[in-house]
Protein backbone atom coordinates (compact mmCIF):
# COMPACT_ATOMS: atom_id res chain seq x y z
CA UNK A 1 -11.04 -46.00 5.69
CA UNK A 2 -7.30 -46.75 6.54
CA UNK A 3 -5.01 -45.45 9.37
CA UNK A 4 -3.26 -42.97 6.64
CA UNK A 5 -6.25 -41.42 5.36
CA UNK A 6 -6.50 -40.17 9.24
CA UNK A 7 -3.00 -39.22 9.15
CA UNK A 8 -3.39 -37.52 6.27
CA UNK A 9 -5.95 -35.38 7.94
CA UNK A 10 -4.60 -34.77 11.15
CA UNK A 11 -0.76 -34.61 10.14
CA UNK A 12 1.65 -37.15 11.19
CA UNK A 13 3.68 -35.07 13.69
CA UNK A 14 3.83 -37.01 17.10
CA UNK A 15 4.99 -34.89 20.07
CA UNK A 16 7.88 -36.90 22.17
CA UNK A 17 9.82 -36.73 25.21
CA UNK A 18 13.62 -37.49 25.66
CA UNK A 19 14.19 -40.72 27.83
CA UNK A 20 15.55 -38.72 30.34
CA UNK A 21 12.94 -36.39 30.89
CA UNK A 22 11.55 -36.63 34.52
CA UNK A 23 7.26 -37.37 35.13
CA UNK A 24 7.02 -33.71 36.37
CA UNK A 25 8.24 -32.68 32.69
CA UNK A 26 5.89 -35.15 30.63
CA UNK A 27 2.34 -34.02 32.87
CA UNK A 28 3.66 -30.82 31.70
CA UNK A 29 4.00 -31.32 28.20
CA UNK A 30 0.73 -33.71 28.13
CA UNK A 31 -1.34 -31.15 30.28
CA UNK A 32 0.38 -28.72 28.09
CA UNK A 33 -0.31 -30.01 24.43
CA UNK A 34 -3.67 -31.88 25.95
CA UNK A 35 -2.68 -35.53 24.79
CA UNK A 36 -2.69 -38.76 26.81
CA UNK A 37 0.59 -39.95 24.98
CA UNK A 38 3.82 -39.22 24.38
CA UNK A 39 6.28 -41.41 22.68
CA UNK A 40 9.83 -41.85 24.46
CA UNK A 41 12.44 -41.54 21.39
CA UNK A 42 16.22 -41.12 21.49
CA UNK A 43 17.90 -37.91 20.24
CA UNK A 44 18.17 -39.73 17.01
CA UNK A 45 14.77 -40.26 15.98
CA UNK A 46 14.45 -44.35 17.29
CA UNK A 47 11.28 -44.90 19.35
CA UNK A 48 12.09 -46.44 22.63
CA UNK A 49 8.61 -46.72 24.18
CA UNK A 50 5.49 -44.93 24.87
CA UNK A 51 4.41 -42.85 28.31
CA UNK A 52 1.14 -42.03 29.08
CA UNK A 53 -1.10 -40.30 31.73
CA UNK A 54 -1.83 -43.46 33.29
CA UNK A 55 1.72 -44.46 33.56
CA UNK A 56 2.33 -41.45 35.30
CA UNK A 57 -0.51 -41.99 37.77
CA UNK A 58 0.11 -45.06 38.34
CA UNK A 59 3.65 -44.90 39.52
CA UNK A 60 1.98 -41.73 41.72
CA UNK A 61 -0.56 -44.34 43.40
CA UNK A 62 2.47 -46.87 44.19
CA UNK A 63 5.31 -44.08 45.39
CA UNK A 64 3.88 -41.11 46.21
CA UNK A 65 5.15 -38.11 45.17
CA UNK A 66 8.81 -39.94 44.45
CA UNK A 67 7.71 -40.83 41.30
CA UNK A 68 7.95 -37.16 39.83
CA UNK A 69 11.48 -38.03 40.00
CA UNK A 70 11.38 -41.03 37.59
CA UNK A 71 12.35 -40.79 33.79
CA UNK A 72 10.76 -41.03 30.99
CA UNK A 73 12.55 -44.82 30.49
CA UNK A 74 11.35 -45.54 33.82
CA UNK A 75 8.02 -45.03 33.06
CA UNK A 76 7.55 -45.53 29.48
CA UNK A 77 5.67 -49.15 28.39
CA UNK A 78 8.59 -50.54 25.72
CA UNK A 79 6.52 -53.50 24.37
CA UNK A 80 5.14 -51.19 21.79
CA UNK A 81 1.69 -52.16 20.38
CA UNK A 82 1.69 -50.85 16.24
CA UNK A 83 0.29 -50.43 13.61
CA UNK A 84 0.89 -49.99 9.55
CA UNK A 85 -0.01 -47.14 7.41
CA UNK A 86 -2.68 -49.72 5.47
CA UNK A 87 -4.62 -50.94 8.43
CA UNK A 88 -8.43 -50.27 8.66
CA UNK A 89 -10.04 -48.58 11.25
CA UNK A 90 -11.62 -51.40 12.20
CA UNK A 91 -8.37 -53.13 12.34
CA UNK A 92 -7.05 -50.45 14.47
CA UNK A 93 -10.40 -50.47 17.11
CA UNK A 94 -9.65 -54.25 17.94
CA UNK A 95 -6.24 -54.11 18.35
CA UNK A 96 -6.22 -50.98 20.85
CA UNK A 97 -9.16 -53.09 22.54
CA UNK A 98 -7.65 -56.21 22.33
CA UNK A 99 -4.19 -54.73 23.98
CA UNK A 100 -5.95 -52.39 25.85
CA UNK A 101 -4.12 -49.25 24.40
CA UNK A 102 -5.05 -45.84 23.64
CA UNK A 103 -2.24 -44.56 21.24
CA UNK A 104 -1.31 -46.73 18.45
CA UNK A 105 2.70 -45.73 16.84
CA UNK A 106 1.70 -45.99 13.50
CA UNK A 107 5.28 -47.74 11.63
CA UNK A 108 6.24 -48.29 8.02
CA UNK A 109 9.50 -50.74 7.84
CA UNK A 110 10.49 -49.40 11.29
CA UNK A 111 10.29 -45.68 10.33
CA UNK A 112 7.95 -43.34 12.14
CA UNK A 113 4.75 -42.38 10.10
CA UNK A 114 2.41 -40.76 12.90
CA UNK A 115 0.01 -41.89 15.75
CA UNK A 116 -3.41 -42.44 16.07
CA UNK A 117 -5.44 -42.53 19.07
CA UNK A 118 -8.66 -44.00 19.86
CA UNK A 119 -10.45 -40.58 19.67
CA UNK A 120 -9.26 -39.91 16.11
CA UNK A 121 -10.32 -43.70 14.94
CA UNK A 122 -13.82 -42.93 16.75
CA UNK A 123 -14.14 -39.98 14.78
CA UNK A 124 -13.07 -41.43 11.26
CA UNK A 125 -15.29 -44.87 12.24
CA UNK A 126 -18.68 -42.16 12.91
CA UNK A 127 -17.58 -39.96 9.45
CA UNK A 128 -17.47 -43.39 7.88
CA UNK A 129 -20.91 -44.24 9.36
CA UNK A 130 -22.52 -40.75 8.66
CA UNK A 131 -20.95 -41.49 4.73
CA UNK A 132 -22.71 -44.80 4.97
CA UNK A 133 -26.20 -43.34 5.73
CA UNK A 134 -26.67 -40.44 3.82
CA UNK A 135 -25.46 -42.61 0.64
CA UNK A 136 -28.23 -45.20 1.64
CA UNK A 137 -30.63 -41.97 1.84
CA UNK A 138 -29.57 -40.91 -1.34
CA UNK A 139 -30.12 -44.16 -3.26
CA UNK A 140 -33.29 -44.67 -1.46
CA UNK A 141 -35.02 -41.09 -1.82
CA UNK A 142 -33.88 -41.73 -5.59
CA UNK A 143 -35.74 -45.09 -6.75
């Protein structure tokens, strides 16, 4: 299974926030939509960065109750970990792990195609291994 067979399930809308919009706004909109993720984009479309949860929390645990104030841009990780339309799963899985991620941008030539997180490539990597079993039942309750 690829990344855009999950997109093509799920959709490829991915909710965003302006790069102005202040920590108190994003929890909001995260706690609101319940996602971990939401990428930072300008008014034209171009993705800046990502913010997460734990972006949020962590500026919390360093300035208190100050960093409600901060922006989106001050927040947002801009070293953007992607990935293409034609990646496996499995592709996916080690690159989240291996850049300890939870939200992969999912690009095609620099254009926006959706987002996957590590829940939805769980899900597609068990549907895959469900797949695999009941064919092997199949073939084997059939010799």
């Amino acid at each position: 299974m690829q990344v855009k067979d999950i997109l093509a399930a799920k959709g490829s809308d991915v909710f965003s926030v302006g790069p102005g919009d202040d920590a108190t706004t994003i929890a909001r909109a995260l706690a609101e939509h319940r996602i971990g993720a939401a990428l930072v984009r300008k008014p034209d479309g171009s993705v800046l960065g990502i913010v997460s949860e734990r972006d949020i929390v962590r500026a919390l645990a360093k300035e208190g109750s100050t960093a409600l104030m901060k922006t989106a841009r001050d927040l947002m990780t801009a070293d953007l970990h992607t990935v293409l339309p034609e990646a496996s799963v499995a592709e996916a899985m080690g690159l989240m792990t291996d850049r300890r991620c939870r939200h992969l941008p999912v690009l095609t030539e620099g254009r926006l195609m959706g987002m996957v997180s590590i829940g939805d490539l769980v899900k597609a990597r068990i549907a895959e291994a469900e797949a695999e079993a009941e064919s092997l039942r199949a073939f084997v309750t059939a010799a």
